[in-house]
N, C-alpha and C. Protein backbone atom coordinates (compact mmCIF):
# COMPACT_ATOMS: atom_id res chain seq x y z
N UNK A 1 -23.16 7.07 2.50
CA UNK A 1 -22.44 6.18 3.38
C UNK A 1 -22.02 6.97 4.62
N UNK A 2 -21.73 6.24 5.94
CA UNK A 2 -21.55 6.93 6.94
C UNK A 2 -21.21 6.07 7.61
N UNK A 3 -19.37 6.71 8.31
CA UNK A 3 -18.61 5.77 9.20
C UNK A 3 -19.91 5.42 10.18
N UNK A 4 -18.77 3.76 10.67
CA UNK A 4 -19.39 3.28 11.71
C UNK A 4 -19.22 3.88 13.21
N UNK A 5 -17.55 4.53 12.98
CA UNK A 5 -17.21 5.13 14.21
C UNK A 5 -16.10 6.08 13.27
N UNK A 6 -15.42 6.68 14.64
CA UNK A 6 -14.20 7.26 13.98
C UNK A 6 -13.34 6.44 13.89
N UNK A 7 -12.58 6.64 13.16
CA UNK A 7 -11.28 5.87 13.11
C UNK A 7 -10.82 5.74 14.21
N UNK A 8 -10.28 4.06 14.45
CA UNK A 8 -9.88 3.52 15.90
C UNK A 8 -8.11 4.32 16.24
N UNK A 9 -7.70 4.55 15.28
CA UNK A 9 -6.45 4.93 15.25
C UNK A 9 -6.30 6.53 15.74
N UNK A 10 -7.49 7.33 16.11
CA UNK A 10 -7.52 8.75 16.58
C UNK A 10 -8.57 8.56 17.79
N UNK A 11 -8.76 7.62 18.20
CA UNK A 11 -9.59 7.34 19.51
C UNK A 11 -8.53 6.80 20.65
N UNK A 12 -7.66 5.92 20.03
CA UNK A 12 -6.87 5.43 21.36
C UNK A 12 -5.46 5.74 21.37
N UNK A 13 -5.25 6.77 22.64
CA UNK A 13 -4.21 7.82 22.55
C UNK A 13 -2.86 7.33 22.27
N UNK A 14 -2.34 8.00 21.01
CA UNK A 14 -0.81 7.85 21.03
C UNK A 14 -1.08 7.10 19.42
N UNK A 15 -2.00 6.08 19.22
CA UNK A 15 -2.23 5.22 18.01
C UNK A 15 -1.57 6.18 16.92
N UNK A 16 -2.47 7.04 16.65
CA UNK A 16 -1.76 7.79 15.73
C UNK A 16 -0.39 8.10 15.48
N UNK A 17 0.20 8.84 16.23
CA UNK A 17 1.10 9.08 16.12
C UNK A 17 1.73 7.95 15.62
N UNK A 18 2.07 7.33 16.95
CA UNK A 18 3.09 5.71 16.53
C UNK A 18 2.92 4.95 15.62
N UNK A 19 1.64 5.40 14.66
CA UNK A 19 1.51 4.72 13.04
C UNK A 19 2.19 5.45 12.41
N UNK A 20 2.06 6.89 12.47
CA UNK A 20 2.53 7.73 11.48
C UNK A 20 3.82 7.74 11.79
N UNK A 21 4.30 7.30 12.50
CA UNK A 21 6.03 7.77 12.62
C UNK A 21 6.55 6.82 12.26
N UNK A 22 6.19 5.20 12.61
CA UNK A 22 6.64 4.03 11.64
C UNK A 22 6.16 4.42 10.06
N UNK A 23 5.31 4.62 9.61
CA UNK A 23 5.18 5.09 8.20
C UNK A 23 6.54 6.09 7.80
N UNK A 24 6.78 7.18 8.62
CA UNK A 24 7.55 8.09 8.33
C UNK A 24 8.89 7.17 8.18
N UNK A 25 9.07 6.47 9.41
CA UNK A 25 10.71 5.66 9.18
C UNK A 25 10.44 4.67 8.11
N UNK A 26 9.46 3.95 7.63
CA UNK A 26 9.87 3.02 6.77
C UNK A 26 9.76 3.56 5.23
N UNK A 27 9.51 5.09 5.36
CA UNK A 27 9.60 5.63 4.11
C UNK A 27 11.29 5.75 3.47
N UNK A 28 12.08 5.91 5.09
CA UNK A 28 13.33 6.47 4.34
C UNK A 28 14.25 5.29 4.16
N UNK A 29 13.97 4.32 3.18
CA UNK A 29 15.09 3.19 3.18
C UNK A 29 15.00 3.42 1.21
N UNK A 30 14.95 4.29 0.63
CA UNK A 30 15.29 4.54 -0.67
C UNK A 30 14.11 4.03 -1.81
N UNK A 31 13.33 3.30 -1.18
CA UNK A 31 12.23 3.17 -2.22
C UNK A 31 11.31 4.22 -2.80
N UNK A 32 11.45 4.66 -4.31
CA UNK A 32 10.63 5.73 -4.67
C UNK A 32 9.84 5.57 -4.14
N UNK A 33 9.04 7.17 -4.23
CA UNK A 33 7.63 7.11 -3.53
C UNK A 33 6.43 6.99 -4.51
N UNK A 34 6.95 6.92 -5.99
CA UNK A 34 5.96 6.19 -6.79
C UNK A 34 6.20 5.06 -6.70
N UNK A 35 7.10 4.66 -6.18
CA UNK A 35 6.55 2.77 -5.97
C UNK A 35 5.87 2.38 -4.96
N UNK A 36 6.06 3.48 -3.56
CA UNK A 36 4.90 3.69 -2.20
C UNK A 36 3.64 3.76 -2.56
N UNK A 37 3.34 4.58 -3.48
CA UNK A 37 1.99 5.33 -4.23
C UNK A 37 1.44 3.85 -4.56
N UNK A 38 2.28 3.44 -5.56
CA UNK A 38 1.75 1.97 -6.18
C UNK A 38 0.82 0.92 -5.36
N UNK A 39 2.06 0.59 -4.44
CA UNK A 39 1.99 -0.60 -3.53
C UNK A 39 0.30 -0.30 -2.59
N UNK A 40 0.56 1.13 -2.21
CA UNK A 40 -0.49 1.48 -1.35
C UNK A 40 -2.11 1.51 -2.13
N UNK A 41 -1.72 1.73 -3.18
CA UNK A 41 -3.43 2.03 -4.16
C UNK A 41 -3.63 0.43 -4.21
N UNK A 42 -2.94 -0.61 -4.93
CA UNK A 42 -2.57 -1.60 -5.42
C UNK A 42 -3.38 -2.69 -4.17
N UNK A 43 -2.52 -2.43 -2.71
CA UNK A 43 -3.45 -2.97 -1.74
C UNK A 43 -4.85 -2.52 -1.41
N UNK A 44 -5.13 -1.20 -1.43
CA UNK A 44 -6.51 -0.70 -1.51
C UNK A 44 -7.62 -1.88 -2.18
N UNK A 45 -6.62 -1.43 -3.56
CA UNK A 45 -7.86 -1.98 -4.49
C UNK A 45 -7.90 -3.09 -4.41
N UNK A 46 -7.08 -4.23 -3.31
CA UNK A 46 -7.48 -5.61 -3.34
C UNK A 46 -8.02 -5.84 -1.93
N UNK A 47 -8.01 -4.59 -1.01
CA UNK A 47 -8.84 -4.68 0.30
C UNK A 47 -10.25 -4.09 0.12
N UNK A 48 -10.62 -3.41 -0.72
CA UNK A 48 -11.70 -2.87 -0.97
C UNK A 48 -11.91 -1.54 -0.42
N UNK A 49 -10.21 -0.44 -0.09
CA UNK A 49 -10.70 0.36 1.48
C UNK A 49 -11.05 1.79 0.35
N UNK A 50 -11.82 2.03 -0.28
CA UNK A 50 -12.43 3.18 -0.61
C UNK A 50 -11.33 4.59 -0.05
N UNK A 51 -11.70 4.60 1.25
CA UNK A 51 -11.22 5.53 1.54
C UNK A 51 -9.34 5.75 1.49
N UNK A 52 -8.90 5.01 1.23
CA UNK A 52 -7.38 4.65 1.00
C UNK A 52 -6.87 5.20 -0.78
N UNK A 53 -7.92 4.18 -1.16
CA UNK A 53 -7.89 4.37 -2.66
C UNK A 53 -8.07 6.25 -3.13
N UNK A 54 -8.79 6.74 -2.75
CA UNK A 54 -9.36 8.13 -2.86
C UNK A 54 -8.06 9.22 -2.39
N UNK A 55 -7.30 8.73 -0.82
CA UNK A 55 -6.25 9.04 -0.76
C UNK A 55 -4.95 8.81 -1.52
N UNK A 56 -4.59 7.70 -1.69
CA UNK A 56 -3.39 7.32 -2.46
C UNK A 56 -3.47 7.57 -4.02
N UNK A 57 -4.52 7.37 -4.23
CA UNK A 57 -4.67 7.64 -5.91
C UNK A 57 -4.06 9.14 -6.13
N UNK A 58 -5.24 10.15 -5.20
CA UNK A 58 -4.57 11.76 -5.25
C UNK A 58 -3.39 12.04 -4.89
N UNK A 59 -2.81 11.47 -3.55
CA UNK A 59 -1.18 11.40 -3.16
C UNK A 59 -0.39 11.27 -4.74
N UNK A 60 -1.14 9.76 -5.13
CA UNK A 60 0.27 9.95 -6.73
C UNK A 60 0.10 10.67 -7.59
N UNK A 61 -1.34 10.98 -7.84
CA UNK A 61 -1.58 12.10 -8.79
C UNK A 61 -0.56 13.41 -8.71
N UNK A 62 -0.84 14.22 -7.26
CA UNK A 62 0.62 15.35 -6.66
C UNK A 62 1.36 15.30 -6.97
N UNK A 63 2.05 13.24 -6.94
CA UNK A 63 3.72 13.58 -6.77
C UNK A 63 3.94 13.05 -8.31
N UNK A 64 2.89 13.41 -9.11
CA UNK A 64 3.62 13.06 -10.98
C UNK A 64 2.67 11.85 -11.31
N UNK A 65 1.96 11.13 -10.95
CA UNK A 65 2.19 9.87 -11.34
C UNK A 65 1.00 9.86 -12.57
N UNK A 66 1.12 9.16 -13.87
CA UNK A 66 0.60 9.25 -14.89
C UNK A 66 -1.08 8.29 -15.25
N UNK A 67 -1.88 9.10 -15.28
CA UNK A 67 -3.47 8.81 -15.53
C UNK A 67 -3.03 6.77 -16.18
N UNK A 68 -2.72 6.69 -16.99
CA UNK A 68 -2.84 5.22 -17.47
C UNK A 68 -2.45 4.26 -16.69
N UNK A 69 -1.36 4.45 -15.82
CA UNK A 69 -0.73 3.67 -14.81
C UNK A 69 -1.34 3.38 -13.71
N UNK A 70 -2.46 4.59 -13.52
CA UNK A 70 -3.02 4.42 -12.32
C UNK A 70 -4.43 3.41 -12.42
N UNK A 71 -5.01 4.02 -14.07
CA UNK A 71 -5.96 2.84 -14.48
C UNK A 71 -5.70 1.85 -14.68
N UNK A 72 -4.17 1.37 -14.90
CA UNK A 72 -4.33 -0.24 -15.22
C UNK A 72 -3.47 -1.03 -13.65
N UNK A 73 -3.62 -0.69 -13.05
CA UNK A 73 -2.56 -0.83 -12.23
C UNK A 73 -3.18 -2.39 -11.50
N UNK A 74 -4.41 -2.80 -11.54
CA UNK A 74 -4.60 -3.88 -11.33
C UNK A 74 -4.06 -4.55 -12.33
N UNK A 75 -3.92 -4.48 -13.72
CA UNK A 75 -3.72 -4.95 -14.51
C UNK A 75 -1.58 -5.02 -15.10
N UNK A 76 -1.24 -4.73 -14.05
CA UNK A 76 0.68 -4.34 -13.55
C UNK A 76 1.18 -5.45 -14.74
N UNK A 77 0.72 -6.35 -14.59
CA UNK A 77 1.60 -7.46 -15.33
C UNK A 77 1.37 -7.51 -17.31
N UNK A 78 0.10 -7.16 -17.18
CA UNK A 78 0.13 -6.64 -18.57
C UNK A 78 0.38 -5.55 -19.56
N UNK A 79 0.31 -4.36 -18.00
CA UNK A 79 0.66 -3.14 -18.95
C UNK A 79 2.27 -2.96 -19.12
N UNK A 80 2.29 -2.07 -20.30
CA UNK A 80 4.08 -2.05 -20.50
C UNK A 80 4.16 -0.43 -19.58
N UNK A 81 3.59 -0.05 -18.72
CA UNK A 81 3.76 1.12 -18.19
C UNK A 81 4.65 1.06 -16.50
N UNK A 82 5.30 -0.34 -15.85
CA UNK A 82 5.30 -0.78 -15.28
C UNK A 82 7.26 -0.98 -15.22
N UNK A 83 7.96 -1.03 -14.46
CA UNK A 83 9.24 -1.25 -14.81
C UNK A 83 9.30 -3.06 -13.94
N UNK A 84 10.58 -3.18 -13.77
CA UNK A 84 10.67 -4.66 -13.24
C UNK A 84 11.29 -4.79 -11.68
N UNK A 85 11.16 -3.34 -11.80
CA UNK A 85 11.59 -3.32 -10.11
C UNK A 85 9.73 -3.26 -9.68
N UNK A 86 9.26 -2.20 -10.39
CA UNK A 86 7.53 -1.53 -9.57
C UNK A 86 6.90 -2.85 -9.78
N UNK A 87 6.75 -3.97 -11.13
CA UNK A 87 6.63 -5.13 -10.66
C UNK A 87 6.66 -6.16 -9.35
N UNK A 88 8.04 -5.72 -9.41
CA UNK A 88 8.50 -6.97 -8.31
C UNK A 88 7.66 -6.63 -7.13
N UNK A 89 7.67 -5.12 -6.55
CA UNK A 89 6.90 -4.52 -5.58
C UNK A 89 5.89 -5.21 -5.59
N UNK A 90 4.85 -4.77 -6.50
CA UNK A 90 3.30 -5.02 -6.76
C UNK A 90 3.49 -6.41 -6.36
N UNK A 91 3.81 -7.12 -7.07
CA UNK A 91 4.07 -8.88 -6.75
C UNK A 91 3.57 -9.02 -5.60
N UNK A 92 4.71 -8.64 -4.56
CA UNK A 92 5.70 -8.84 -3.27
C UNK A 92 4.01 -8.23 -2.25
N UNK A 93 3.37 -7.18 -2.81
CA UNK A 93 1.72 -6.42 -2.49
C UNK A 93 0.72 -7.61 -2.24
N UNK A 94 0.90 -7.49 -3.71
CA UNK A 94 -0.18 -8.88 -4.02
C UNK A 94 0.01 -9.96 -2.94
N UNK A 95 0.92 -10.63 -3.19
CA UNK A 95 1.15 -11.55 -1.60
C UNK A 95 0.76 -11.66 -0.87
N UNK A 96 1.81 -10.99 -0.30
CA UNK A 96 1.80 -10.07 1.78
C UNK A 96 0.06 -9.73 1.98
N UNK A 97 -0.79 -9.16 0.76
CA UNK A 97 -1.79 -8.72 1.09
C UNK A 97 -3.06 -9.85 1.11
N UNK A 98 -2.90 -11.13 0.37
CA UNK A 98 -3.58 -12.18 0.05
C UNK A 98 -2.81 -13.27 0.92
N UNK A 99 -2.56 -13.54 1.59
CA UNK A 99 -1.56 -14.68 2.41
C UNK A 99 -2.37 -16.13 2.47
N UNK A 100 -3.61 -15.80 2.64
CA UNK A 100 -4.35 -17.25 2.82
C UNK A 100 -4.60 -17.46 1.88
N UNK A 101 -4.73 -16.50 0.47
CA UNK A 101 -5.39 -17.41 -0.89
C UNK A 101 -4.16 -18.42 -1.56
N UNK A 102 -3.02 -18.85 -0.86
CA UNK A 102 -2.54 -19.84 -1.27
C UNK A 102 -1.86 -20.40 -0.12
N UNK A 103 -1.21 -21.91 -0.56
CA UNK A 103 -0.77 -22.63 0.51
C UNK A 103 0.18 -21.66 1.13
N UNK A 104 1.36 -21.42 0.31
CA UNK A 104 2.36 -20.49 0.57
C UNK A 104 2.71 -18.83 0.49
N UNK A 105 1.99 -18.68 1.49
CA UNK A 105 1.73 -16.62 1.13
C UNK A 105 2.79 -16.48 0.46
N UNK A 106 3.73 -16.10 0.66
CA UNK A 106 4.47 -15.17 -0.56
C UNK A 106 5.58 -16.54 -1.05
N UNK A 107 5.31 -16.87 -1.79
CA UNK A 107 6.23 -18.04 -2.60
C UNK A 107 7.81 -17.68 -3.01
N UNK A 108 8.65 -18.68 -3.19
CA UNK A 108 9.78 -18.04 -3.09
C UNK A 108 10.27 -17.12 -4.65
N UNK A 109 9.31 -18.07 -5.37
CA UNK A 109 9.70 -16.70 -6.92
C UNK A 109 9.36 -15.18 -6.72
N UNK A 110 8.01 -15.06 -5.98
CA UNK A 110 8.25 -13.65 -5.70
C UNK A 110 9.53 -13.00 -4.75
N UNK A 111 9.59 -13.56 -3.71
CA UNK A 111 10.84 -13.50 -2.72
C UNK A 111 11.48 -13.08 -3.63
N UNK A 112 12.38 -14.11 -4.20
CA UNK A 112 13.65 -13.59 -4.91
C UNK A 112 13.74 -13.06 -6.31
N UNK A 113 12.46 -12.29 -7.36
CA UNK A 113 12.28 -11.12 -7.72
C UNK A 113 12.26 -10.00 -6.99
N UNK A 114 11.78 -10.20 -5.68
CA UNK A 114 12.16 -8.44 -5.11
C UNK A 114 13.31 -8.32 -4.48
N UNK A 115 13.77 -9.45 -4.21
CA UNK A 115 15.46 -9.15 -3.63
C UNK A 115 16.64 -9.26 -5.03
N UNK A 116 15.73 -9.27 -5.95
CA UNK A 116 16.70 -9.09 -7.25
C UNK A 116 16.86 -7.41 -7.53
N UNK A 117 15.63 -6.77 -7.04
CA UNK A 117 15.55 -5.04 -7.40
C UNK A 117 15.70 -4.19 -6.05
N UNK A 118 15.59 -4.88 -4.55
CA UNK A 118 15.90 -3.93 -3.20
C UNK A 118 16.85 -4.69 -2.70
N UNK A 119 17.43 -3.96 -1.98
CA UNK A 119 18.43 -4.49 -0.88
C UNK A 119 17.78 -4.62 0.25
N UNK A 120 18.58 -5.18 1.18
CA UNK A 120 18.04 -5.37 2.32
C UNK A 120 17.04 -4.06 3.39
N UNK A 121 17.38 -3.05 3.39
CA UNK A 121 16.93 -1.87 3.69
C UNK A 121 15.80 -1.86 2.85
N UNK A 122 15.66 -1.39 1.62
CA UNK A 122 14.67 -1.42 0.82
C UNK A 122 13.79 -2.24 0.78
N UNK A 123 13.74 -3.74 0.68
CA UNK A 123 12.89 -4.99 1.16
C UNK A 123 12.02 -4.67 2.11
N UNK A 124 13.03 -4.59 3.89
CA UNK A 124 12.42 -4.36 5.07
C UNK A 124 11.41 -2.63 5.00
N UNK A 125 11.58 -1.93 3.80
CA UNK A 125 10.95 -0.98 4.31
C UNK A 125 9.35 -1.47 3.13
N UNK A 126 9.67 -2.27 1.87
CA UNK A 126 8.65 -2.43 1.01
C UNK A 126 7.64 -3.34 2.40
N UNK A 127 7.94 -4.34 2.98
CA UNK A 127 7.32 -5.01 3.60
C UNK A 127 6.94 -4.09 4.86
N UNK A 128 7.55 -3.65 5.57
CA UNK A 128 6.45 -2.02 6.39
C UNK A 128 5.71 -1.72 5.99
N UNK A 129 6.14 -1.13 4.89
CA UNK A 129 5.12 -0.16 3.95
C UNK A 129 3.48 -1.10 3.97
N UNK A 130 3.55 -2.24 3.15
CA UNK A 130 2.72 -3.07 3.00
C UNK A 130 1.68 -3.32 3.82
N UNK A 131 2.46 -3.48 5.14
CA UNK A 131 1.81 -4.30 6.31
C UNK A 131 1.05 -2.99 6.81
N UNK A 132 1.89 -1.87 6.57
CA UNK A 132 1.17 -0.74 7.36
C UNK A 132 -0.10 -0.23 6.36
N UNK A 133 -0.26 -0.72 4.85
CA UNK A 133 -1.14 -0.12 4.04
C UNK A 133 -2.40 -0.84 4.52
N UNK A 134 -1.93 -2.31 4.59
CA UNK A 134 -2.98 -3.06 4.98
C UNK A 134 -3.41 -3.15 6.68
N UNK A 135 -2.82 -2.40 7.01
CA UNK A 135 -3.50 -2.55 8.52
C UNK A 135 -4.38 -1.24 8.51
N UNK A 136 -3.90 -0.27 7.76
CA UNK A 136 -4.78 1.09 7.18
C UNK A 136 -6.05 0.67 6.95
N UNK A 137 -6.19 -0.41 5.25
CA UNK A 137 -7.12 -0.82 4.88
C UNK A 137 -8.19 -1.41 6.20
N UNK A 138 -7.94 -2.55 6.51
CA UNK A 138 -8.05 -2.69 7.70
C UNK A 138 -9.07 -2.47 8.82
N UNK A 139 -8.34 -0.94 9.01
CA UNK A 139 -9.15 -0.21 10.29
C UNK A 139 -9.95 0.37 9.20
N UNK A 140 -10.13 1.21 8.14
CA UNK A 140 -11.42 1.74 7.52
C UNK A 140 -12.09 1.16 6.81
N UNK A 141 -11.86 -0.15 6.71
CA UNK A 141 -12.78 -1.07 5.99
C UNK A 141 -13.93 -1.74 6.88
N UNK A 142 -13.22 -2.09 7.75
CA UNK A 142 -13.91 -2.25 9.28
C UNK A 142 -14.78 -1.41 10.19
N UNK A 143 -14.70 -0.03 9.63
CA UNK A 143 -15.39 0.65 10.40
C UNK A 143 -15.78 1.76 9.39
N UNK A 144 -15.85 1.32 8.37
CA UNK A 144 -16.39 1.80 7.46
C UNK A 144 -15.82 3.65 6.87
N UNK A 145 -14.72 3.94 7.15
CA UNK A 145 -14.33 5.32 6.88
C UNK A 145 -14.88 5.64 5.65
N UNK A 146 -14.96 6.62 5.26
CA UNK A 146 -16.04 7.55 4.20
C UNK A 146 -15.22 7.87 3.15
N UNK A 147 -14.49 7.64 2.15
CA UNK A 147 -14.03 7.81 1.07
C UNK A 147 -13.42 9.14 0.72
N UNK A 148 -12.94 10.38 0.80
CA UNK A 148 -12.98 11.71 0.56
C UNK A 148 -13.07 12.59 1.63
N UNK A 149 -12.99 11.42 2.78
CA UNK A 149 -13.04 12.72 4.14
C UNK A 149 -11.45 12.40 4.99
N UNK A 150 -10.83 13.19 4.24
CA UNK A 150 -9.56 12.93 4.44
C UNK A 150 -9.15 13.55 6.22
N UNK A 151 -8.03 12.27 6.81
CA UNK A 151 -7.68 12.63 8.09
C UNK A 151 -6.17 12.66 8.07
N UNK A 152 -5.95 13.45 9.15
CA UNK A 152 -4.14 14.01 8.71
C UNK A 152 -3.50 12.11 8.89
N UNK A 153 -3.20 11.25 8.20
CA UNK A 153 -3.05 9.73 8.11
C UNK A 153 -2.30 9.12 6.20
């Protein structure tokens, strides 16, 4: 396989940065970063972005995160490896990341499961997080980024 281009996000000046530094701020509103790890593989694997998945998978691998959790993790709602906050997350993923496959993108039962486990800070940074995984997905799905050829991102 072989990108279509480089990544649009290191071609047009400044992109970078100003992704990575909103990533950086919406990291610090208290949400573990195994629930970041989660959310981010979790959207991968429902955008199809290879190259995301290859990153985030190894990111959680580093920071602890356990071989079974990571295999069932499409499967969140059935495994008991899962708490009811990293739930609510995944949920709240699932959503935000599927918006047109239902009338009502994120319905209000998910809504108010994740405002049962974040506060307001925490919420606004799960929904950053999200939007920024999937705008990730996104640009290398679109232009085909290469799986394992990791960029400082």
């Amino acid at each position: 396989m072989e990108a279509r281009m480089k990544n649009p996000a290191l071609i047009v000046p400044g992109a970078l940065q100003t992704l990575l530094a909103l990533g950086a701020q919406a990291k610090q509103a208290g949400v573990p970063e195994t629930t970041l790890n989660l959310i981010y593989t979790r959207a991968s694997q429902i955008n199809g972005c290879g190259y995301c998945l290859a990153m985030h998978a190894r990111e959680a691998k580093r920071a602890g995160e356990r071989d079974e959790r990571l295999f069932t993790l499409a499967g969140f709602r059935e495994a008991p490896w899962f708490n009811p906050a990293e739930r609510a997350a995944l949920a709240l993923t699932e959503a935000a990341t599927r918006l047109a496959d239902r009338g009502d993108g994120v319905p209000d039962e998910i809504w108010r499961e994740a405002r049962e486990h974040y506060d307001e800070a925490q919420l606004a940074a799960l929904i950053l997080n999200i939007g920024l995984i999937n705008f990730w997905n996104r640009l290398n799905v679109t232009t085909r980024q290469v799986a394992g050829t990791m960029v400082p991102h």
